[in-house]
N, C-alpha and C. Protein backbone atom coordinates (compact mmCIF):
# COMPACT_ATOMS: atom_id res chain seq x y z
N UNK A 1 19.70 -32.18 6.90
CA UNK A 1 19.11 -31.22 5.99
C UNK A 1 19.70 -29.85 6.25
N UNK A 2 19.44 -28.93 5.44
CA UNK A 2 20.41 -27.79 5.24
C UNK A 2 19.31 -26.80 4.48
N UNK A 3 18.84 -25.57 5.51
CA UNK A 3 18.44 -24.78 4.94
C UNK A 3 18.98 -23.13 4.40
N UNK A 4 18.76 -22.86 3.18
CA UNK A 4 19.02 -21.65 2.53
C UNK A 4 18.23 -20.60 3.41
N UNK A 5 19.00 -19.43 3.54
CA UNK A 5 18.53 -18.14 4.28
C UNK A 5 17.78 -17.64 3.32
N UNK A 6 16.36 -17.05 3.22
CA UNK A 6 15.96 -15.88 2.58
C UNK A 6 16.56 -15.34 1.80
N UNK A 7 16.87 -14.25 0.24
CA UNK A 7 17.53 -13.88 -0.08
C UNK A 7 16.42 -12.59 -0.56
N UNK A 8 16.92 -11.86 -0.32
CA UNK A 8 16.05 -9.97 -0.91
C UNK A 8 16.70 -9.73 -2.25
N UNK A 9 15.51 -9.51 -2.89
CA UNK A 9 16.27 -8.83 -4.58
C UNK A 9 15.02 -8.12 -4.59
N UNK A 10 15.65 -6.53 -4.91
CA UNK A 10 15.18 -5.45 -5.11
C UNK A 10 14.85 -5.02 -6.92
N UNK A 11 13.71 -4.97 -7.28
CA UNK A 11 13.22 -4.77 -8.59
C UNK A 11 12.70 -3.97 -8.94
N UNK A 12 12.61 -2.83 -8.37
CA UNK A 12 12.26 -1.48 -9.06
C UNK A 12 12.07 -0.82 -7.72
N UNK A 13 12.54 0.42 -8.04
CA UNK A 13 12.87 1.57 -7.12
C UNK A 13 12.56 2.74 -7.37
N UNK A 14 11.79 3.35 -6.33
CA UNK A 14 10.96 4.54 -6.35
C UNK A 14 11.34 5.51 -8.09
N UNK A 15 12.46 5.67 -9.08
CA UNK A 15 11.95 5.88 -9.85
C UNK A 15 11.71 5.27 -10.67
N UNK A 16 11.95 3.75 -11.10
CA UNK A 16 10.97 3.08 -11.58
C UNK A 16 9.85 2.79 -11.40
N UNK A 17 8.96 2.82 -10.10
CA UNK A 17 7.92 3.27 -9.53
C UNK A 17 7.15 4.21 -10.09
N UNK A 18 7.84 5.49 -10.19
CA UNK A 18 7.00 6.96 -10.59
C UNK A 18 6.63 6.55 -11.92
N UNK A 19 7.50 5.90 -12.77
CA UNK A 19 7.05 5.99 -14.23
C UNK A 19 6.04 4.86 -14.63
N UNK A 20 6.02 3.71 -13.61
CA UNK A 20 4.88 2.51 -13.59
C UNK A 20 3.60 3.36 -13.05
N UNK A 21 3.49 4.06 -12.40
CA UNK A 21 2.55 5.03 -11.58
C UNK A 21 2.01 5.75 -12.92
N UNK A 22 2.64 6.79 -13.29
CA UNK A 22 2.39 7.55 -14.27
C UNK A 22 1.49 6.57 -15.86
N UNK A 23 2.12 5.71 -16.18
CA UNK A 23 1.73 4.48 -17.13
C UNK A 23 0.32 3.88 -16.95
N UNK A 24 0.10 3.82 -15.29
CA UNK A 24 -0.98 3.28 -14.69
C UNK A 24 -2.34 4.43 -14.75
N UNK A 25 -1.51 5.20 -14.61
CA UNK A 25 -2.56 6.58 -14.28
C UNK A 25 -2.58 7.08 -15.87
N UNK A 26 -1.84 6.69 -17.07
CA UNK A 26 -2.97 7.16 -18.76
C UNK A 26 -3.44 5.58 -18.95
N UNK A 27 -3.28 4.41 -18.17
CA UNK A 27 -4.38 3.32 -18.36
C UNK A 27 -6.06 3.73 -17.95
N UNK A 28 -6.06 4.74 -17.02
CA UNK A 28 -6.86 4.10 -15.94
C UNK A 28 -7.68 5.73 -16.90
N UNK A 29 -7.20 6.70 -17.49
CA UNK A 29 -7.91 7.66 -17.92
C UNK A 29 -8.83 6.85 -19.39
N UNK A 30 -8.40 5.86 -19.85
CA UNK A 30 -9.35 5.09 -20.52
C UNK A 30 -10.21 4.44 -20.33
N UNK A 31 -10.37 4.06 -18.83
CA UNK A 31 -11.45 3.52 -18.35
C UNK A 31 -12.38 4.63 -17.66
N UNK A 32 -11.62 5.80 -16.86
CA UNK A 32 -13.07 6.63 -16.70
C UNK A 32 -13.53 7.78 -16.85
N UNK A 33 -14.24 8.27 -16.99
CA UNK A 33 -15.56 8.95 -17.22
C UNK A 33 -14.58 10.61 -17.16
N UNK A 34 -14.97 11.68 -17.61
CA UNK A 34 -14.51 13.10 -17.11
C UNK A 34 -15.11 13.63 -15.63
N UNK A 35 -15.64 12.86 -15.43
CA UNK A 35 -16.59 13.32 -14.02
C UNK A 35 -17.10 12.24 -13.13
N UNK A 36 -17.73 12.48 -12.23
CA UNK A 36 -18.13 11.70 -10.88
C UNK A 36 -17.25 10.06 -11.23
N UNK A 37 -15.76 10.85 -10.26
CA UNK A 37 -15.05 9.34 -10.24
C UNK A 37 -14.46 9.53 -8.92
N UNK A 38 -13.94 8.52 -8.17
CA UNK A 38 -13.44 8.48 -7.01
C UNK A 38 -12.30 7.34 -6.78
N UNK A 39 -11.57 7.71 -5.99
CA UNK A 39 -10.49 6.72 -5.67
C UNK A 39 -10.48 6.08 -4.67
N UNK A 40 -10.88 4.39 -4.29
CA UNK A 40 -10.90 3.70 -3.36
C UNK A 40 -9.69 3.29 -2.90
N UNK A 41 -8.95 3.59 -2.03
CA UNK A 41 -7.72 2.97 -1.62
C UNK A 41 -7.61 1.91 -0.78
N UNK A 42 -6.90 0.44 -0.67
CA UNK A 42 -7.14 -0.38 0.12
C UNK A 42 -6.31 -0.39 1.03
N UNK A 43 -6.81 -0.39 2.45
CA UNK A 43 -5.27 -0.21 3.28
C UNK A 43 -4.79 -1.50 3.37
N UNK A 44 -3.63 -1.54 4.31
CA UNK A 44 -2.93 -0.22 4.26
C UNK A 44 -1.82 0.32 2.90
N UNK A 45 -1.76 -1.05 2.24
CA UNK A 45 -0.24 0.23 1.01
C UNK A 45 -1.20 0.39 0.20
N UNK A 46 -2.58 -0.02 -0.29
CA UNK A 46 -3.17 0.95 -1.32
C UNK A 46 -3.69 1.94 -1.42
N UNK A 47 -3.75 2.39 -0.22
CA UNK A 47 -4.62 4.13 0.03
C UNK A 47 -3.00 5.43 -0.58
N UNK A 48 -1.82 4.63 0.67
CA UNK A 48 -0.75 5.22 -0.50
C UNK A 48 -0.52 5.50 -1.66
N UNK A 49 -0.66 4.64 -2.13
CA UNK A 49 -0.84 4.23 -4.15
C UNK A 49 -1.40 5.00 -4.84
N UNK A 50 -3.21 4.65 -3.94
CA UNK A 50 -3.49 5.60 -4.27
C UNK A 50 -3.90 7.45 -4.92
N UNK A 51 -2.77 7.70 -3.11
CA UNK A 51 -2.46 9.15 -3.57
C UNK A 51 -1.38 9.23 -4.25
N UNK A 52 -0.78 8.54 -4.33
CA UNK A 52 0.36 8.72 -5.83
C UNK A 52 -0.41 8.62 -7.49
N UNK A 53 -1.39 7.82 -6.89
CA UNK A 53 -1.75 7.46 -8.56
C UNK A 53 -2.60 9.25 -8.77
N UNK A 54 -3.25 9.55 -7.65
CA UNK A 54 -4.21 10.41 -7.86
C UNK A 54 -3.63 12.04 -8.65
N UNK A 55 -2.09 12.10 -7.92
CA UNK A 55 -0.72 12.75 -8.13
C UNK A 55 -0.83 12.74 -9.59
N UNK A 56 -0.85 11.28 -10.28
CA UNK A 56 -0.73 11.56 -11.45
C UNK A 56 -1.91 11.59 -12.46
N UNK A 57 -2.84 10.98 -12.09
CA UNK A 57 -3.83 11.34 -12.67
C UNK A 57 -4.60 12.93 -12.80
N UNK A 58 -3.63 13.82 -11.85
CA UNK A 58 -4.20 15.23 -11.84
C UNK A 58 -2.95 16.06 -12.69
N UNK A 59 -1.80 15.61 -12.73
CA UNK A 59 -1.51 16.37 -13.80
C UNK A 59 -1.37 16.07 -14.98
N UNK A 60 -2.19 14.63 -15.21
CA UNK A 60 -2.58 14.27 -17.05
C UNK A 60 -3.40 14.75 -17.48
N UNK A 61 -4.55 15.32 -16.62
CA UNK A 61 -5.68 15.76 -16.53
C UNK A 61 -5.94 17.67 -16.69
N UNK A 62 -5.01 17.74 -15.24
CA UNK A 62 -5.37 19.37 -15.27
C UNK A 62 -6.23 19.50 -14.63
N UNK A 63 -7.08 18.74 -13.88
CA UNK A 63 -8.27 18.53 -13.07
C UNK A 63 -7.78 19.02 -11.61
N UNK A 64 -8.93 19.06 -10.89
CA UNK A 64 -8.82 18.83 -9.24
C UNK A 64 -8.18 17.37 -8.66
N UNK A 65 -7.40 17.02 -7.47
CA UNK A 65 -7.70 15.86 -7.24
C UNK A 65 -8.71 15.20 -7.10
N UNK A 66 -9.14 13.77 -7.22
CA UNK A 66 -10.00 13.01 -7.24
C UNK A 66 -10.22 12.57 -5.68
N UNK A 67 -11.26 12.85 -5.58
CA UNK A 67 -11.57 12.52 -3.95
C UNK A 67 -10.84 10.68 -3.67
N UNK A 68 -10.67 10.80 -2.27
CA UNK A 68 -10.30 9.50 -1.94
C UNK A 68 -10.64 8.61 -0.83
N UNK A 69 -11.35 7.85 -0.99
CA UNK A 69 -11.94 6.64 0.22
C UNK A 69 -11.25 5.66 0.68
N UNK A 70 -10.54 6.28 1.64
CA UNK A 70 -9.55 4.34 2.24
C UNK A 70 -10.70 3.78 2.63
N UNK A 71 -10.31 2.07 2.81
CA UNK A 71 -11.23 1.11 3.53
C UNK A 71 -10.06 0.24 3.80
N UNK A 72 -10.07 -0.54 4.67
CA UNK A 72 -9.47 -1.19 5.63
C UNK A 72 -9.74 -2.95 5.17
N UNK A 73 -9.00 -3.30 4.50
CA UNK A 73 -9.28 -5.02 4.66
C UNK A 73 -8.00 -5.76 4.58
N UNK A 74 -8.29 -7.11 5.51
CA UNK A 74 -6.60 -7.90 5.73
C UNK A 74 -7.64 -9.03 6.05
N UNK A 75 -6.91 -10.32 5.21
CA UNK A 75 -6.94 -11.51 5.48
C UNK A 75 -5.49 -12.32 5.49
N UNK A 76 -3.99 -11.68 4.62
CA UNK A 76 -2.95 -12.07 5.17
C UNK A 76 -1.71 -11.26 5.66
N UNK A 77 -1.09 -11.47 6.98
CA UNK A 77 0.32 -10.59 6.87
C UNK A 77 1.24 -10.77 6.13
N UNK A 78 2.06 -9.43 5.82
CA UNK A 78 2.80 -9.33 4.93
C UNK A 78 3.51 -10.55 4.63
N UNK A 79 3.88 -11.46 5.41
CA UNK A 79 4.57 -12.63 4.62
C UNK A 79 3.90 -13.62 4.32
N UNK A 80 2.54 -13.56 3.60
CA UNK A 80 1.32 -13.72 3.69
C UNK A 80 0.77 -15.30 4.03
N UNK A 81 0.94 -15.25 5.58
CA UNK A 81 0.42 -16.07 6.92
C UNK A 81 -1.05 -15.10 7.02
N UNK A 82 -1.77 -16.55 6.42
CA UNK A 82 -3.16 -16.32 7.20
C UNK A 82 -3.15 -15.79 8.42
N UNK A 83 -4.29 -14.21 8.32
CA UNK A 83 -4.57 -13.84 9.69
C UNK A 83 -6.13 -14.38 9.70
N UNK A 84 -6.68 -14.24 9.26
CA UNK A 84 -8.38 -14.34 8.86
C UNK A 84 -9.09 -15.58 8.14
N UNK A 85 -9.71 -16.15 8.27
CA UNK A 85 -10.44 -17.21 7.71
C UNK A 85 -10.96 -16.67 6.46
N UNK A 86 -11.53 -15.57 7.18
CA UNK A 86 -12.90 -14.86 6.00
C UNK A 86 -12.43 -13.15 6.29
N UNK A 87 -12.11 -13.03 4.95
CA UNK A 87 -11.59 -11.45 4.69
C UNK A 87 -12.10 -10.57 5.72
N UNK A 88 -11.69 -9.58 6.13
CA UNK A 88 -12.27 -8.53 7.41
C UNK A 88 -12.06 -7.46 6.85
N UNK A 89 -13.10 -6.97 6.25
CA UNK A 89 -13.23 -5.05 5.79
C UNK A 89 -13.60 -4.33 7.30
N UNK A 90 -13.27 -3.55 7.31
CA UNK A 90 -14.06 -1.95 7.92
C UNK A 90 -14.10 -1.25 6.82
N UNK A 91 -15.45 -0.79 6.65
CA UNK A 91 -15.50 -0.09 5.75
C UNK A 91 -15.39 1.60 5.62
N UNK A 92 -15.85 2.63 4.96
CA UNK A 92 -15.63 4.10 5.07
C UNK A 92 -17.21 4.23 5.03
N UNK A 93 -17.70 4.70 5.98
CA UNK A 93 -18.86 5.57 5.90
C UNK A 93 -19.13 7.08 4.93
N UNK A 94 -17.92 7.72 4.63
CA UNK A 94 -18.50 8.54 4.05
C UNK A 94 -18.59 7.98 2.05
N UNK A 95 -18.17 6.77 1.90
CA UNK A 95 -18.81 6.06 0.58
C UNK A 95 -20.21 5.64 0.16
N UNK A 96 -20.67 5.65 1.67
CA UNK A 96 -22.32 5.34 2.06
C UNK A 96 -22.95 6.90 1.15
N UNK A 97 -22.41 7.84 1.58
CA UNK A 97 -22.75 9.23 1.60
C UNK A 97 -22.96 9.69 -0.21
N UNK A 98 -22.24 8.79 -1.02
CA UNK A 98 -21.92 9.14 -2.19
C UNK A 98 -23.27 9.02 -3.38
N UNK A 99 -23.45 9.24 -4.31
CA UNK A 99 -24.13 8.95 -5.62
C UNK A 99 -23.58 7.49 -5.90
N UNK A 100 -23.18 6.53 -5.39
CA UNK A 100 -22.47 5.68 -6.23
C UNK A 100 -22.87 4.96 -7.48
N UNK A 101 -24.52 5.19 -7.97
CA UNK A 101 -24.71 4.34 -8.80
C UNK A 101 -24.59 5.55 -9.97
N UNK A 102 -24.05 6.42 -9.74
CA UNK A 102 -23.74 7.66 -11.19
C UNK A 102 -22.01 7.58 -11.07
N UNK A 103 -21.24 7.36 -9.90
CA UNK A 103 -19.92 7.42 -9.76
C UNK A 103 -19.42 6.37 -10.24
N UNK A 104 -18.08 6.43 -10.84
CA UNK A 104 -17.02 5.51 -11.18
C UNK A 104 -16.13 5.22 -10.47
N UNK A 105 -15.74 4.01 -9.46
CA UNK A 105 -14.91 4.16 -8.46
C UNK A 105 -13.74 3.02 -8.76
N UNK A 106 -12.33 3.80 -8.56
CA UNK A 106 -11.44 3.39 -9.14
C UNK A 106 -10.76 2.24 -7.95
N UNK A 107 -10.55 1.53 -7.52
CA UNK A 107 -10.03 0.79 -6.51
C UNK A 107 -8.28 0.28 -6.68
N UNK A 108 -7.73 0.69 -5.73
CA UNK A 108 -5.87 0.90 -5.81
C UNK A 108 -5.60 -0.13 -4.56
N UNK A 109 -4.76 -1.66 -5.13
CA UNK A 109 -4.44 -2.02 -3.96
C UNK A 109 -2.83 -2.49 -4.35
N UNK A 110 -1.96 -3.23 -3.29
CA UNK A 110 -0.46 -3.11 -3.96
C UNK A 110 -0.52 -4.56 -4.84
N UNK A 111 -0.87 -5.59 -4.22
CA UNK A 111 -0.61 -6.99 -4.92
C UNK A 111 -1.79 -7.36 -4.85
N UNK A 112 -2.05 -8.13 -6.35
CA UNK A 112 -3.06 -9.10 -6.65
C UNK A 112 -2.89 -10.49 -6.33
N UNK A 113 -2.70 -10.78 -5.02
CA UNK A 113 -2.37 -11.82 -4.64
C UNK A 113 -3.21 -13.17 -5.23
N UNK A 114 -4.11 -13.60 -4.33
CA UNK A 114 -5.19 -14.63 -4.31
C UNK A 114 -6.29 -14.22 -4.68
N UNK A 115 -6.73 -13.18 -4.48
CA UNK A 115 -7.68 -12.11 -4.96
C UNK A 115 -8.96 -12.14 -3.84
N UNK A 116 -8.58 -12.20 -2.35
CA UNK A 116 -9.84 -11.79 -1.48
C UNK A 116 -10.12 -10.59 -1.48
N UNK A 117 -9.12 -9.84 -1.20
CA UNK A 117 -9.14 -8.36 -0.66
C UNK A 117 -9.97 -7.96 -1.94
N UNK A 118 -9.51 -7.83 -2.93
CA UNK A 118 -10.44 -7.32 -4.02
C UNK A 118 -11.38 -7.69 -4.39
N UNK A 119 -12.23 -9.03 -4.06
CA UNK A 119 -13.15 -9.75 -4.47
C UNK A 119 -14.14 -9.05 -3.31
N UNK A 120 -13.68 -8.93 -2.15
CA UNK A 120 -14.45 -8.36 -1.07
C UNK A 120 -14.53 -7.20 -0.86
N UNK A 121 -13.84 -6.41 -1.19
CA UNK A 121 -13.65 -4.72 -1.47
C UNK A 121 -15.28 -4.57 -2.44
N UNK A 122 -14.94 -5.29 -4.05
CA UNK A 122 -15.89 -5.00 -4.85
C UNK A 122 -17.35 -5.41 -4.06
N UNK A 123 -17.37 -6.49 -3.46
CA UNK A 123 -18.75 -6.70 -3.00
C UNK A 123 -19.21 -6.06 -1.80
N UNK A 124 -18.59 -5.07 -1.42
CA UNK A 124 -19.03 -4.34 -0.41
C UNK A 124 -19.25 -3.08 -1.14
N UNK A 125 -18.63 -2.65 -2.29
CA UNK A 125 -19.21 -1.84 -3.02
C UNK A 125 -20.36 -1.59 -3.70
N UNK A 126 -20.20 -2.97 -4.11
CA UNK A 126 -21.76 -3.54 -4.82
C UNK A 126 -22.93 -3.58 -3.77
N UNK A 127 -22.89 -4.04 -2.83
CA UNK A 127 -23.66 -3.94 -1.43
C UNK A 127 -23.74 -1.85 -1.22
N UNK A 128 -23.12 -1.36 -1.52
CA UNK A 128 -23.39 -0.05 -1.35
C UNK A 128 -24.30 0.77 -2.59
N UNK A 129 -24.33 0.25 -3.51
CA UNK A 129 -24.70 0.80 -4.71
C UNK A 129 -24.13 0.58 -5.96
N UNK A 130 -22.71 0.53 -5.64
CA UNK A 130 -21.51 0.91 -6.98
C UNK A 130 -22.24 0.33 -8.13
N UNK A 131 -22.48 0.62 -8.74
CA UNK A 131 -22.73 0.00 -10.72
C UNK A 131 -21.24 -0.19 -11.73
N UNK A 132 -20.11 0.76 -11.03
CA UNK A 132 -19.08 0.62 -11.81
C UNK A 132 -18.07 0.93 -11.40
N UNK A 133 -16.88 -0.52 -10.91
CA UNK A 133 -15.78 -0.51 -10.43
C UNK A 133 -14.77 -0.82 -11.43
N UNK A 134 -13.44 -0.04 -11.30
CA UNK A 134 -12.48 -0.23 -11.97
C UNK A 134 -11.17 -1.07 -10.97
N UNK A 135 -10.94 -1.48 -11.10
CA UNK A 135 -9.48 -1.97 -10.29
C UNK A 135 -7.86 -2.07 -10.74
N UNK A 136 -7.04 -1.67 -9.77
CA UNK A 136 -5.97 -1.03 -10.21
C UNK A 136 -5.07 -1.39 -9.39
N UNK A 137 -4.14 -2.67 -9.47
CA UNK A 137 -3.16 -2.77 -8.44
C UNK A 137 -1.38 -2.65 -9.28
N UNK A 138 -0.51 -2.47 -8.36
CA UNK A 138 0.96 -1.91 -8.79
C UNK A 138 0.97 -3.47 -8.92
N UNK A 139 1.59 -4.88 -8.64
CA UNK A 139 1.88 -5.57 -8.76
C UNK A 139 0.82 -6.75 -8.95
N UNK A 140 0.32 -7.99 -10.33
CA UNK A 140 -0.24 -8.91 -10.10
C UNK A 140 0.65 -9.57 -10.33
N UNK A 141 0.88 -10.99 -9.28
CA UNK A 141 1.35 -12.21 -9.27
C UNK A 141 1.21 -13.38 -10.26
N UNK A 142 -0.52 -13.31 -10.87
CA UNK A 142 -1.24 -14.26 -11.57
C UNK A 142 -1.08 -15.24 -10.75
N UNK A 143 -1.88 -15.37 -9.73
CA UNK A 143 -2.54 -16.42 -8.52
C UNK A 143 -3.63 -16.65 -8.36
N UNK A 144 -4.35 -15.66 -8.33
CA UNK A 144 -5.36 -15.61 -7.98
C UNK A 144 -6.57 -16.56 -8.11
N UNK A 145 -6.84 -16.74 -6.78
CA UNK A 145 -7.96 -17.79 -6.83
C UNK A 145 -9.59 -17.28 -7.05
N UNK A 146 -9.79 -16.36 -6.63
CA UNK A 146 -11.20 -15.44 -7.14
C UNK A 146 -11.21 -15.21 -8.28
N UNK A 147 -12.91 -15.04 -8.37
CA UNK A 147 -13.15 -14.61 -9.67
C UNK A 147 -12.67 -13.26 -10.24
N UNK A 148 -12.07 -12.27 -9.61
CA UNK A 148 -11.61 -11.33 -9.74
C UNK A 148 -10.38 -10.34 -10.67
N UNK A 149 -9.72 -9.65 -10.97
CA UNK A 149 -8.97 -9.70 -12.14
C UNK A 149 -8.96 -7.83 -11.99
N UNK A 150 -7.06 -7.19 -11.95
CA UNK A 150 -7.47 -6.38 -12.14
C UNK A 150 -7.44 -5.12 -13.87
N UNK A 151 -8.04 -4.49 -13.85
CA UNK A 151 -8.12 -3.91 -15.24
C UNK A 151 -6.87 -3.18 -15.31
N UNK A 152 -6.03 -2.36 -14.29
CA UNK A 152 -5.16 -2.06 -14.79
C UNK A 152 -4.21 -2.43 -13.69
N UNK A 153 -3.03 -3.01 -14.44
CA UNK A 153 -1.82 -3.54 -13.81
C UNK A 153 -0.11 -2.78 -13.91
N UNK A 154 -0.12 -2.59 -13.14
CA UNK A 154 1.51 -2.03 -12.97
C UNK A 154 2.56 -2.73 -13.51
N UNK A 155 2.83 -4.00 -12.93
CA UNK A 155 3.78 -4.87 -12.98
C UNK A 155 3.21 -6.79 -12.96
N UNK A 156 3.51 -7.62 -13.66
CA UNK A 156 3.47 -8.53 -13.84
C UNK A 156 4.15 -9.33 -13.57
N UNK A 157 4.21 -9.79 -12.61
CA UNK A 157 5.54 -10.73 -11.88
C UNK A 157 4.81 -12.59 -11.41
N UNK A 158 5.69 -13.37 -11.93
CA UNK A 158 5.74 -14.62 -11.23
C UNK A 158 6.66 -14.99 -10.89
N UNK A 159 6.50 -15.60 -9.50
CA UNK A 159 7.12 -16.24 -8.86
C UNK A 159 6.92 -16.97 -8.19
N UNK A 160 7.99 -18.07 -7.42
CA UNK A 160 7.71 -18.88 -6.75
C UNK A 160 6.64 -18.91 -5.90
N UNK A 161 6.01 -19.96 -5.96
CA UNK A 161 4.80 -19.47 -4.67
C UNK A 161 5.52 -19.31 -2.99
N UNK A 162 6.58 -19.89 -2.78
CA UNK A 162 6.84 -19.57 -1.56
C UNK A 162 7.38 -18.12 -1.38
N UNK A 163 8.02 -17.57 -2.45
CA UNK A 163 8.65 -16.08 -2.71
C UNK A 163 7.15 -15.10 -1.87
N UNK A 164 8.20 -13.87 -1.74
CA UNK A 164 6.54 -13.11 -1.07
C UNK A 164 7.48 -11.65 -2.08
N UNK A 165 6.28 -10.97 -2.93
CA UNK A 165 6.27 -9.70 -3.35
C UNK A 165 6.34 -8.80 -2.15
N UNK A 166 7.26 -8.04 -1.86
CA UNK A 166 6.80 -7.14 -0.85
C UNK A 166 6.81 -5.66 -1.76
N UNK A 167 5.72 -5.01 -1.58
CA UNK A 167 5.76 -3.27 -1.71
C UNK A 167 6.15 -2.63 -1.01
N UNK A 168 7.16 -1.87 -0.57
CA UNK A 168 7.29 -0.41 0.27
C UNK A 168 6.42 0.61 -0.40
N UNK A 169 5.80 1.10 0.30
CA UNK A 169 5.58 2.60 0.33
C UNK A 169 5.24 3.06 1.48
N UNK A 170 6.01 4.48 1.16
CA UNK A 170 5.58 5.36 2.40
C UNK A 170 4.35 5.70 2.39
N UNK A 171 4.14 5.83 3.99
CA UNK A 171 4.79 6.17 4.98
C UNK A 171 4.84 5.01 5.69
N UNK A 172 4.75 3.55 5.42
CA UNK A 172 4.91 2.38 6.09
C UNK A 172 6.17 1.81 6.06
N UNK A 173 6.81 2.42 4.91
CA UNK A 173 8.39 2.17 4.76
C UNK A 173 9.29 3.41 3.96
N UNK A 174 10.45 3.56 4.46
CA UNK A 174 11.06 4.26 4.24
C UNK A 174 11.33 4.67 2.43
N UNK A 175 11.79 3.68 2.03
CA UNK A 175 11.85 3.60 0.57
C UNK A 175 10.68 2.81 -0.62
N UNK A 176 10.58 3.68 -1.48
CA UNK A 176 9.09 3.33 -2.39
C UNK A 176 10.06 2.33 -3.36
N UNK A 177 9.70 0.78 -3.18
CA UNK A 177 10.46 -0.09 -3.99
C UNK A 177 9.43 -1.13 -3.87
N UNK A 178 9.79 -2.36 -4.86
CA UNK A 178 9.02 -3.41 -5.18
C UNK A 178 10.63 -4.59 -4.65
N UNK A 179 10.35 -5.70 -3.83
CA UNK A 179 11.30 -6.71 -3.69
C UNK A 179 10.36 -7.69 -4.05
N UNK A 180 11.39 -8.84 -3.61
CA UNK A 180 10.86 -10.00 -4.11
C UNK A 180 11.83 -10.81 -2.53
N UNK A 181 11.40 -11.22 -1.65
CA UNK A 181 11.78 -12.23 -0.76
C UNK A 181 11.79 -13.77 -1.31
N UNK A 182 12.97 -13.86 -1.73
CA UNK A 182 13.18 -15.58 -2.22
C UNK A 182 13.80 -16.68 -0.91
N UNK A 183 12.52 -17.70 -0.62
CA UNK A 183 12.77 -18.42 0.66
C UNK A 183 14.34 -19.63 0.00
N UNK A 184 14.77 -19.63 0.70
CA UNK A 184 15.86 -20.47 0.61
C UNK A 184 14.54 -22.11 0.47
N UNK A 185 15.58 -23.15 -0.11
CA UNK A 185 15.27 -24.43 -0.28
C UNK A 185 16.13 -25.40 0.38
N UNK A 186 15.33 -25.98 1.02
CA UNK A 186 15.95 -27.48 1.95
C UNK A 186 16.16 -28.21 0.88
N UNK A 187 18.05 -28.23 1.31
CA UNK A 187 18.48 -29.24 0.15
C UNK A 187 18.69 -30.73 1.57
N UNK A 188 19.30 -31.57 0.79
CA UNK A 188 19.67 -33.09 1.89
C UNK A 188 21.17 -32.98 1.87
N UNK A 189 22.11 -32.98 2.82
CA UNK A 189 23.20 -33.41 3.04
C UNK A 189 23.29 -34.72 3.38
N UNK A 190 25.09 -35.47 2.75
CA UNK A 190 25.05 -36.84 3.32
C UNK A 190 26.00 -36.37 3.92
């Protein structure tokens, strides 16, 4: 047997990025409100995203920035190998602190993978108060095994299930790009 190396193909690059960002951010002004809204970022590349999206949502606006809440959840590593059985949030205490059942909270993560992280994000929101979540990731796969789904989408990509979407963004990586890791296939030699 004879295996193929990995192969990296790069599909959009930080300024194709800015203008999926920008696109994302007059989606997401149709879903909320002129007032009491907030930006949930999921770490670690969606709190980034986040403040990019927030970037642009303040000069479509003319507004202040939109406050921003990281929270912390991982159930796979980046080459997405189960770390977790059952999703693991830490959450932000100062979201506890909020109005949430008058606030609109926007939630930014990079890939819509399987859909834990977001299925568990929202129900810890909902467990806090939230009445009204929006969700907003740069890349869905269309995988997803949760009931979950997000309202506004960046990029629409399928691929192989063994392929892994990777996001850069800084400050976790040098360059703001979208790849695509394609696993080589075991062919048979005679």
């Amino acid at each position: 047997m004879n295996s193929l190396a990995p192969s990296r193909v790069r599909l959009y690059d930080e300024e194709d990025l800015d203008e999926v960002l920008r696109s994302m951010a007059r989606q997401a002004l149709a879903y909320l409100p002129a007032s009491h809204v907030a930006l949930v970022g999921i770490q670690r590349r969606g709190e980034p995203l986040a403040r990019r999206l927030q970037l642009h949502l303040q000069a479509l606006t003319g507004a202040a920035p939109l406050p921003l809440y990281p929270i912390k959840v991982k159930r796979y590593a980046d080459d997405l190998s189960l770390l977790h059985a059952h999703t693991q949030l830490t959450g932000n205490p100062q979201l506890g602190k909020l109005d949430l059942a008058s606030t609109t909270l926007l939630v930014v993560d990079d890939v819509l993978y399987e859909g834990y992280s977001l299925l568990r994000t929202c129900a810890y929101l909902a467990e806090l108060g939230a009445r009204r979540v929006v969700s907003a990731v740069l890349v869905d796969r269309h995988v997803c095994r949760q009931p979950v789904h997000a309202d506004i989408v960046g990029i629409h990509l399928q691929v192989a299930p063994q392929d892994i979407v990777e996001c850069h963004v800084p400050p976790y990586e040098a360059q703001f790009c979208v790849e695509v890791v394609r696993h080589g296939r075991t062919a048979d030699t005679a």
